[in-house]
PDB file of N, CA and C in Angstrom:
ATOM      1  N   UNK A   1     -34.246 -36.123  -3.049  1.00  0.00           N
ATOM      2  CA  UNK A   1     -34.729 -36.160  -1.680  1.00  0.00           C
ATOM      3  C   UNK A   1     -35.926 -35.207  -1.580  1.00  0.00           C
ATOM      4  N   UNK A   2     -36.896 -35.572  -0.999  1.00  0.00           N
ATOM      5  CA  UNK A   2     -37.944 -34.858  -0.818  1.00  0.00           C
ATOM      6  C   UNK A   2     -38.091 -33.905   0.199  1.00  0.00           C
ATOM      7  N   UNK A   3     -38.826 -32.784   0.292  1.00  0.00           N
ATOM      8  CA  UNK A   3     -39.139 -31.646   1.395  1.00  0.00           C
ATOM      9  C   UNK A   3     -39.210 -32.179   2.943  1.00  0.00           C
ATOM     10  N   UNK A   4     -40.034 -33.002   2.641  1.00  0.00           N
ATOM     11  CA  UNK A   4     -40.598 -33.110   4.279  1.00  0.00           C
ATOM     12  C   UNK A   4     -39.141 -34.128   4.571  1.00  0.00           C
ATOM     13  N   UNK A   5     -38.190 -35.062   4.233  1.00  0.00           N
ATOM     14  CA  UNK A   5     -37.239 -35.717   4.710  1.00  0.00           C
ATOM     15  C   UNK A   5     -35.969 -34.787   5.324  1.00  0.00           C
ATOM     16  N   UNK A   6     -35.664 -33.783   4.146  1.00  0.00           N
ATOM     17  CA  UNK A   6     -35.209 -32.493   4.394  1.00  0.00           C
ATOM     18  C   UNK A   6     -35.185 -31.782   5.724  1.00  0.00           C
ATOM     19  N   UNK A   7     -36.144 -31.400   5.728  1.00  0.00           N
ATOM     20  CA  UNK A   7     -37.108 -30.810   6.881  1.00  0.00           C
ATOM     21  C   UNK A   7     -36.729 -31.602   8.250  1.00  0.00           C
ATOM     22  N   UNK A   8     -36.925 -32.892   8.288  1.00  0.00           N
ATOM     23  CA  UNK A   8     -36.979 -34.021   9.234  1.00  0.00           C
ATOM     24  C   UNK A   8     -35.234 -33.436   9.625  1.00  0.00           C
ATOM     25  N   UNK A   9     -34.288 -33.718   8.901  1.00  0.00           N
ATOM     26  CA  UNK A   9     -32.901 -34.416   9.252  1.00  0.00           C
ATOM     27  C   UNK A   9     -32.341 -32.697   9.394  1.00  0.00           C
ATOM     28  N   UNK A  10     -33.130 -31.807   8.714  1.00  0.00           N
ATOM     29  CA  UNK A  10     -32.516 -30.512   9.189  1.00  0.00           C
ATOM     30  C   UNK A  10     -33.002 -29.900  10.685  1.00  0.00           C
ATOM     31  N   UNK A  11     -34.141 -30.464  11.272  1.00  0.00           N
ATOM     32  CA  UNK A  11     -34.925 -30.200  12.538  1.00  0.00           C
ATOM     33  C   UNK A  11     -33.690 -30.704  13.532  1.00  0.00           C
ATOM     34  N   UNK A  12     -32.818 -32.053  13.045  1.00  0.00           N
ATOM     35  CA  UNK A  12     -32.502 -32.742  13.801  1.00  0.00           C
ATOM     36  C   UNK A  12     -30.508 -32.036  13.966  1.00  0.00           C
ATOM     37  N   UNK A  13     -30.172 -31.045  12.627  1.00  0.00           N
ATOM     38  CA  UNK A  13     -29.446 -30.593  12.885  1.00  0.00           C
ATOM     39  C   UNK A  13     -29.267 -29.220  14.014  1.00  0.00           C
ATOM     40  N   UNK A  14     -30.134 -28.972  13.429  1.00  0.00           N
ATOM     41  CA  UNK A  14     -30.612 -27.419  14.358  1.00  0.00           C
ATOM     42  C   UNK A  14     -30.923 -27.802  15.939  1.00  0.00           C
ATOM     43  N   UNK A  15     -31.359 -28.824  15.954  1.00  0.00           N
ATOM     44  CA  UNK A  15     -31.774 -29.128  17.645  1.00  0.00           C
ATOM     45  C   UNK A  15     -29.947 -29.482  17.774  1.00  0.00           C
ATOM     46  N   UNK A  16     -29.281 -29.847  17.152  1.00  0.00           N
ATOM     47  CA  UNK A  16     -27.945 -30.066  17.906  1.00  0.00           C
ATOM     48  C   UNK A  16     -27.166 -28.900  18.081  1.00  0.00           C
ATOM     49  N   UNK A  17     -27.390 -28.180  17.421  1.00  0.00           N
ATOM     50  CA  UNK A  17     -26.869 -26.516  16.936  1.00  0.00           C
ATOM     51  C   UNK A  17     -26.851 -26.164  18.208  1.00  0.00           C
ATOM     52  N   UNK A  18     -28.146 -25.755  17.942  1.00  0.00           N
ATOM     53  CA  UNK A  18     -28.884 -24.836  19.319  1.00  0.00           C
ATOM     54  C   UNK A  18     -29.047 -25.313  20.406  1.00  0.00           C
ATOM     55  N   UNK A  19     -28.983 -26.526  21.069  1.00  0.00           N
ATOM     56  CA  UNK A  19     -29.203 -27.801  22.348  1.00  0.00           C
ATOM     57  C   UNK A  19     -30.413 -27.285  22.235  1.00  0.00           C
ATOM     58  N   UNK A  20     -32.014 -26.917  21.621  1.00  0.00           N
ATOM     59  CA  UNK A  20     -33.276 -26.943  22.108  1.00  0.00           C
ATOM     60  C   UNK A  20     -33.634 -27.158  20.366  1.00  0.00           C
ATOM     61  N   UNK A  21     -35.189 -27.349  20.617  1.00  0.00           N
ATOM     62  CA  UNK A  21     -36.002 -27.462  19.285  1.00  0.00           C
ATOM     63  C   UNK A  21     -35.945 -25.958  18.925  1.00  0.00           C
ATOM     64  N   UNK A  22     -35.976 -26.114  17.570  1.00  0.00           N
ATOM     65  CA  UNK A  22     -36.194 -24.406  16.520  1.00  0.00           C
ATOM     66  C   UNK A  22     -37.136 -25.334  15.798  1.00  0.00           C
ATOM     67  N   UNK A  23     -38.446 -24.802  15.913  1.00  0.00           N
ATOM     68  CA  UNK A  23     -39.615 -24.690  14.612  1.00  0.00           C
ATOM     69  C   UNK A  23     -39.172 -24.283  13.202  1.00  0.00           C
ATOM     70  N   UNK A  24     -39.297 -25.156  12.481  1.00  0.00           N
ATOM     71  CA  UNK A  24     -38.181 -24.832  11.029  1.00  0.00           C
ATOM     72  C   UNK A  24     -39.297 -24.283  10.127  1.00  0.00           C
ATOM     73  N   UNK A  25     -39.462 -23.444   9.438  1.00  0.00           N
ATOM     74  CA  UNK A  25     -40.032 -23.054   8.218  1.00  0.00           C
ATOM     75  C   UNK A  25     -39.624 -22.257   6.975  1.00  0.00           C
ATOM     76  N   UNK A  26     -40.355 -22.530   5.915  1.00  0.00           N
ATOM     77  CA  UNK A  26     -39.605 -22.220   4.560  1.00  0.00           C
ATOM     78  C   UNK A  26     -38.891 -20.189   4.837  1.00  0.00           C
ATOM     79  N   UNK A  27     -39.640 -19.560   5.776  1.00  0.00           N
ATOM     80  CA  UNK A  27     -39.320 -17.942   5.733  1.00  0.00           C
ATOM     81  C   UNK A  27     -38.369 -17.926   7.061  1.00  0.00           C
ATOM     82  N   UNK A  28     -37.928 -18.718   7.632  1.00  0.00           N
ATOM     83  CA  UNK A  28     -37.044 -18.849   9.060  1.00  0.00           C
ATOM     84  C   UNK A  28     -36.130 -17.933   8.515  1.00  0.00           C
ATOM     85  N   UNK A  29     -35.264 -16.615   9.276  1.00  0.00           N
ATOM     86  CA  UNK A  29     -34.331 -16.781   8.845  1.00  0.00           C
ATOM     87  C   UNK A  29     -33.030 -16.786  10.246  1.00  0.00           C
ATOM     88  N   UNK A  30     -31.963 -16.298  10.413  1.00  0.00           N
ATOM     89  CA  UNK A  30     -31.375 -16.235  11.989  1.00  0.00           C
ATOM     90  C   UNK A  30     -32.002 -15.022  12.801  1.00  0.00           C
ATOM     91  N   UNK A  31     -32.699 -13.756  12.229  1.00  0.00           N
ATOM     92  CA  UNK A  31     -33.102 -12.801  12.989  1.00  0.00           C
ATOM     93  C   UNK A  31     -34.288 -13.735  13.836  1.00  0.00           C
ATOM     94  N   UNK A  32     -34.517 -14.795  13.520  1.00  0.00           N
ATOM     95  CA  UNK A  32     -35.807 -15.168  13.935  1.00  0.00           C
ATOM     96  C   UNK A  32     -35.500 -16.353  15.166  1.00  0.00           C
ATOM     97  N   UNK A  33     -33.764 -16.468  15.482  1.00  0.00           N
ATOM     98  CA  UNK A  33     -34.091 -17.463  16.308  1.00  0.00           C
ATOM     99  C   UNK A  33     -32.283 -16.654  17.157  1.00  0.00           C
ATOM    100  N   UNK A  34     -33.049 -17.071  18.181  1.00  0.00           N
ATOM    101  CA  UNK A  34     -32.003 -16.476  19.766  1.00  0.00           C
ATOM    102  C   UNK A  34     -30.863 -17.221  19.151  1.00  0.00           C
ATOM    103  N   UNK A  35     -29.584 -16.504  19.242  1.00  0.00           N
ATOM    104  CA  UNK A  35     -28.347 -17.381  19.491  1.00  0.00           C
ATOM    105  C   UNK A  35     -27.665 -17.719  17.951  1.00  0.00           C
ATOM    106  N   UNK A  36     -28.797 -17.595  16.998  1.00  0.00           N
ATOM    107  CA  UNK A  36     -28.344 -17.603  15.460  1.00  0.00           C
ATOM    108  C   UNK A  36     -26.934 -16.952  14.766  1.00  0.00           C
ATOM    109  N   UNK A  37     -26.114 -16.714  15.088  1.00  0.00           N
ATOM    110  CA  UNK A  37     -24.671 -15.823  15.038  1.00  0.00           C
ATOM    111  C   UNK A  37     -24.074 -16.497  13.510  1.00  0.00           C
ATOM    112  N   UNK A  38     -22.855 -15.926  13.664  1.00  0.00           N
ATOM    113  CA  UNK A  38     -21.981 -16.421  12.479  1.00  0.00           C
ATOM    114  C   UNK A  38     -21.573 -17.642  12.446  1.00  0.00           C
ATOM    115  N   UNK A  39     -21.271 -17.779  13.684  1.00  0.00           N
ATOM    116  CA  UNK A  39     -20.886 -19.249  14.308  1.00  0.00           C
ATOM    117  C   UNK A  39     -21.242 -20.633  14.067  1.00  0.00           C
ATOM    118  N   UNK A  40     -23.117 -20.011  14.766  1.00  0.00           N
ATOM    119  CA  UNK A  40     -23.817 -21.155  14.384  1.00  0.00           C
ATOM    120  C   UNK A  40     -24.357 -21.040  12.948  1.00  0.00           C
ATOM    121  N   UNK A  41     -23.700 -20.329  12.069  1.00  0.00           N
ATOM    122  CA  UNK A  41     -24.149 -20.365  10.615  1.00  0.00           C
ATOM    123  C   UNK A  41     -23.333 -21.744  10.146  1.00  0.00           C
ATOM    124  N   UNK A  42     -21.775 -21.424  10.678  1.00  0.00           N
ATOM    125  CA  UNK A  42     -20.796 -22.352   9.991  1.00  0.00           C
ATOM    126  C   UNK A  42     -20.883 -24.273  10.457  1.00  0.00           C
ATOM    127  N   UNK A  43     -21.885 -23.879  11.813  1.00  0.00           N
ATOM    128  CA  UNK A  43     -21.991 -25.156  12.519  1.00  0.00           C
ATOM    129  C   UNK A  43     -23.199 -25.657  11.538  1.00  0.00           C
ATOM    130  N   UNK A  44     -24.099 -25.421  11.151  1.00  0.00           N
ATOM    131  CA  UNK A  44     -24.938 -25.680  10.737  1.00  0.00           C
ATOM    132  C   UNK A  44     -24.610 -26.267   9.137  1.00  0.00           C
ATOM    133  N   UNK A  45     -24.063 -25.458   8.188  1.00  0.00           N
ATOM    134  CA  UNK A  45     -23.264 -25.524   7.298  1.00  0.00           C
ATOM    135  C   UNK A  45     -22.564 -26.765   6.978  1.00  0.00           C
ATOM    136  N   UNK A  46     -21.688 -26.596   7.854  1.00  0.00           N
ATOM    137  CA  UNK A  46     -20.573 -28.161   8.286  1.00  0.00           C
ATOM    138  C   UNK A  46     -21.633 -29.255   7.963  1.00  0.00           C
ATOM    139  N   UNK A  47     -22.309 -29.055   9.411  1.00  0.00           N
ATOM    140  CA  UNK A  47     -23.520 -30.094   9.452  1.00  0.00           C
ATOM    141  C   UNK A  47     -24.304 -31.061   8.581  1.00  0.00           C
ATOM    142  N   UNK A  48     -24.802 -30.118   7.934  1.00  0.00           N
ATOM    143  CA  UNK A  48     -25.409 -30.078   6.121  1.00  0.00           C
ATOM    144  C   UNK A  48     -24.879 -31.013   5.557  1.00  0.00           C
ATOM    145  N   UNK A  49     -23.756 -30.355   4.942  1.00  0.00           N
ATOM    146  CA  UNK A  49     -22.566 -30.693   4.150  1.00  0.00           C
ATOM    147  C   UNK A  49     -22.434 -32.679   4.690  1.00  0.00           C
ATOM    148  N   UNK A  50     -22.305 -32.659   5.775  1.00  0.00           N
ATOM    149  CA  UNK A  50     -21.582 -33.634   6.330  1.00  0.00           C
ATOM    150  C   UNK A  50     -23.197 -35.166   6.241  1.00  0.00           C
ATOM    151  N   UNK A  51     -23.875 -34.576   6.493  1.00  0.00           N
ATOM    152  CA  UNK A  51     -25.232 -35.255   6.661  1.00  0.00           C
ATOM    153  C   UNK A  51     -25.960 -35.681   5.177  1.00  0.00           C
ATOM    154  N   UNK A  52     -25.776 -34.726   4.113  1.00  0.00           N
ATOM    155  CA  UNK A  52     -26.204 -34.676   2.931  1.00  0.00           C
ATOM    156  C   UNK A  52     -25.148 -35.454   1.673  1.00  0.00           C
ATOM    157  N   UNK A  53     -24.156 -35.146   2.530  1.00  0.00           N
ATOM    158  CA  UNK A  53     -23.358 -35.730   1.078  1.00  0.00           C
ATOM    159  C   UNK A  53     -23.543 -34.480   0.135  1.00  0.00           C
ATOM    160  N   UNK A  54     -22.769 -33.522   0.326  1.00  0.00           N
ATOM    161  CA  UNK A  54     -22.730 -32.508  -0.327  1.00  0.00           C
ATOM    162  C   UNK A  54     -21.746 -31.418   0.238  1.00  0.00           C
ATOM    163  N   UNK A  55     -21.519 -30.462  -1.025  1.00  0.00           N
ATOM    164  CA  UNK A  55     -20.823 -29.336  -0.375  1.00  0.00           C
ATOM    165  C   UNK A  55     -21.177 -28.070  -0.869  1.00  0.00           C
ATOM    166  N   UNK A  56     -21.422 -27.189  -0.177  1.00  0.00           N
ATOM    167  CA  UNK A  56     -22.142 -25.805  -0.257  1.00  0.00           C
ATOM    168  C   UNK A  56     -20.524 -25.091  -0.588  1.00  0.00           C
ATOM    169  N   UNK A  57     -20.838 -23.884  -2.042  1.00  0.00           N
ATOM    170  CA  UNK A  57     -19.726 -23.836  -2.470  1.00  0.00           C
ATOM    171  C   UNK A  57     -19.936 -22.266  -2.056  1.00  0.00           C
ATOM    172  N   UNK A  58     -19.332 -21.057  -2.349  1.00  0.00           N
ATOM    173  CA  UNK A  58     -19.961 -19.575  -1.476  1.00  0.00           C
ATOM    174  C   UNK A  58     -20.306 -19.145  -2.202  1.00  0.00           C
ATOM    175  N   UNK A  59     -20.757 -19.032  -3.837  1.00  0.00           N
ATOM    176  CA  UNK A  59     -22.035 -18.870  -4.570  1.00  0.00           C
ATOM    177  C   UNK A  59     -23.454 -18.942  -3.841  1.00  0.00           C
ATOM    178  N   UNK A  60     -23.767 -20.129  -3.341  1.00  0.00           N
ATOM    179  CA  UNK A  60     -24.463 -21.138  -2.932  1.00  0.00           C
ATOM    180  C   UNK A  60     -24.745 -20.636  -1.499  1.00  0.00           C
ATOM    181  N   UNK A  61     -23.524 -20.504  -0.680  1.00  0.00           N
ATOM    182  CA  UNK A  61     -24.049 -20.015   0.525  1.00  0.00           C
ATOM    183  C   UNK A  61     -24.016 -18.429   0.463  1.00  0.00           C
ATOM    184  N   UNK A  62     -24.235 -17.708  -0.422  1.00  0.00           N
ATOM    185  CA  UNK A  62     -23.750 -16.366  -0.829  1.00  0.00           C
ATOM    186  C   UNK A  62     -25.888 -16.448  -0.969  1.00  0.00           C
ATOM    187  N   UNK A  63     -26.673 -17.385  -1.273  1.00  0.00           N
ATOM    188  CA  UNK A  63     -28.254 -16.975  -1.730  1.00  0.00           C
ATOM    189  C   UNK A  63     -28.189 -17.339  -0.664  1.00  0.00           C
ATOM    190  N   UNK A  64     -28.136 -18.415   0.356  1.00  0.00           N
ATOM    191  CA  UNK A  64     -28.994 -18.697   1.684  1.00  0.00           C
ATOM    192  C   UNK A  64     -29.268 -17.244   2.482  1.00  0.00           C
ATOM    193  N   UNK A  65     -30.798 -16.938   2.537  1.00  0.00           N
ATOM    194  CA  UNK A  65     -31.166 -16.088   3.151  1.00  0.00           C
ATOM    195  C   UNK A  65     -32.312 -16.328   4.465  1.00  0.00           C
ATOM    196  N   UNK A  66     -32.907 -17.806   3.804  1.00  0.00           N
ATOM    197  CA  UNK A  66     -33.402 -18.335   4.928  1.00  0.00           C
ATOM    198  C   UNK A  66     -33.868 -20.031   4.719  1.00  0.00           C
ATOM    199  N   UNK A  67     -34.497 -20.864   5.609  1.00  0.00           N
ATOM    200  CA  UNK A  67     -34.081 -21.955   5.758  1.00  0.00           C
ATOM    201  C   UNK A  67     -34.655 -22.441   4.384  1.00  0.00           C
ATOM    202  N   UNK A  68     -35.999 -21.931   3.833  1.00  0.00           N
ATOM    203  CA  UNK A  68     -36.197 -22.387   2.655  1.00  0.00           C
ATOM    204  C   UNK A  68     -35.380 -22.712   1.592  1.00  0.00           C
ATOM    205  N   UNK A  69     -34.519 -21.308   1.345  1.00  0.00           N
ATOM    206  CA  UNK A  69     -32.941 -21.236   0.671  1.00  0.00           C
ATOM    207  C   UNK A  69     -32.065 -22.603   1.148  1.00  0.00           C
ATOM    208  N   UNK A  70     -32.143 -22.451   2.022  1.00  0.00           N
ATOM    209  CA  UNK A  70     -31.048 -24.120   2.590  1.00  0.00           C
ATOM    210  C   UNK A  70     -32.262 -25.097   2.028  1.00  0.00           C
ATOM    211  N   UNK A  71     -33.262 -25.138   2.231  1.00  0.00           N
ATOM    212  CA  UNK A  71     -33.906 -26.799   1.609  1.00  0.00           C
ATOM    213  C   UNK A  71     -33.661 -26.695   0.197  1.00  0.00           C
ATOM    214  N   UNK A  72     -33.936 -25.533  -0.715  1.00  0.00           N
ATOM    215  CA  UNK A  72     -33.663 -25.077  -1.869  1.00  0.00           C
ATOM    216  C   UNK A  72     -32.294 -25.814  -2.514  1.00  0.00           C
ATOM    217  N   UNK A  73     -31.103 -25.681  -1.912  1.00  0.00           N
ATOM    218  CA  UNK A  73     -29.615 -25.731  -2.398  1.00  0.00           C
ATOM    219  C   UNK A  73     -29.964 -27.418  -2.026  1.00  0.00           C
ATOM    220  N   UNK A  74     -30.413 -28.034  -0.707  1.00  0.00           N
ATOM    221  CA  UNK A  74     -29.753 -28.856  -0.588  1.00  0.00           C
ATOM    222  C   UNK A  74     -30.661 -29.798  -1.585  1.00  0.00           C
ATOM    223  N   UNK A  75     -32.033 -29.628  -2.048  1.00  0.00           N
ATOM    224  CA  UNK A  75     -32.654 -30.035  -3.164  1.00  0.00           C
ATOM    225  C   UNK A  75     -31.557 -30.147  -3.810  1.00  0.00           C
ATOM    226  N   UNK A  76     -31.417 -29.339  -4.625  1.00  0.00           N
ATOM    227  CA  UNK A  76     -30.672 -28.711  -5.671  1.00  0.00           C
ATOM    228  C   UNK A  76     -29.401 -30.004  -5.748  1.00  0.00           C
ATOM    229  N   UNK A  77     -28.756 -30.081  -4.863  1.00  0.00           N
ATOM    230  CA  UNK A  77     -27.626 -30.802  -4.800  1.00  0.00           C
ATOM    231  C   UNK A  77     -27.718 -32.401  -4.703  1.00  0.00           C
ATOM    232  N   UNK A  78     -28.666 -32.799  -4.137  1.00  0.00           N
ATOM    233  CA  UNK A  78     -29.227 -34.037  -4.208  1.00  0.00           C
ATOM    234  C   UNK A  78     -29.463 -34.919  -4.940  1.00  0.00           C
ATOM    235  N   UNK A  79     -30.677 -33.902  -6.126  1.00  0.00           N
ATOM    236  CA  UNK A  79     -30.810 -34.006  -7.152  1.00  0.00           C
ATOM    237  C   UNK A  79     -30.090 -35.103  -8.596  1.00  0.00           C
TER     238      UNK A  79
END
């Protein structure tokens, strides 16, 4: 799967996350967006997982440090 499709279907998770648009970029990380908690880590996560056909194992979510890291893994897993 390519970056920019990535990008596309993760814009579309995060707008459900958050009920508003988040501007997604490779250095995003939660300090950078209102409301980002633990919570909506695991909602997001789920999300992923559920959308990708994949499962983030806690190695894996142990590097996510920011959204690049999430396009990174979910590359990775795609693959």
């Amino acid at each position: 799967m390519i970056e920019t499709e990535i990008y596309s279907v993760l814009s579309e998770i995060f707008e459900d996350v958050f009920m508003r648009e988040v501007a997604l970029r490779p250095d995003l990380t939660a300090k950078d967006v209102d409301g980002w908690d633990s919570f909506k880590q695991i909602d997001i996560i789920i999300s992923v997982e559920e959308r990708f056909g994949i499962k983030a194992g806690t190695r894996d979510l142990d590097g996510l440090q920011s959204v690049g890291d999430l396009v990174r893994m979910i590359q990775s897993k795609t693959a």
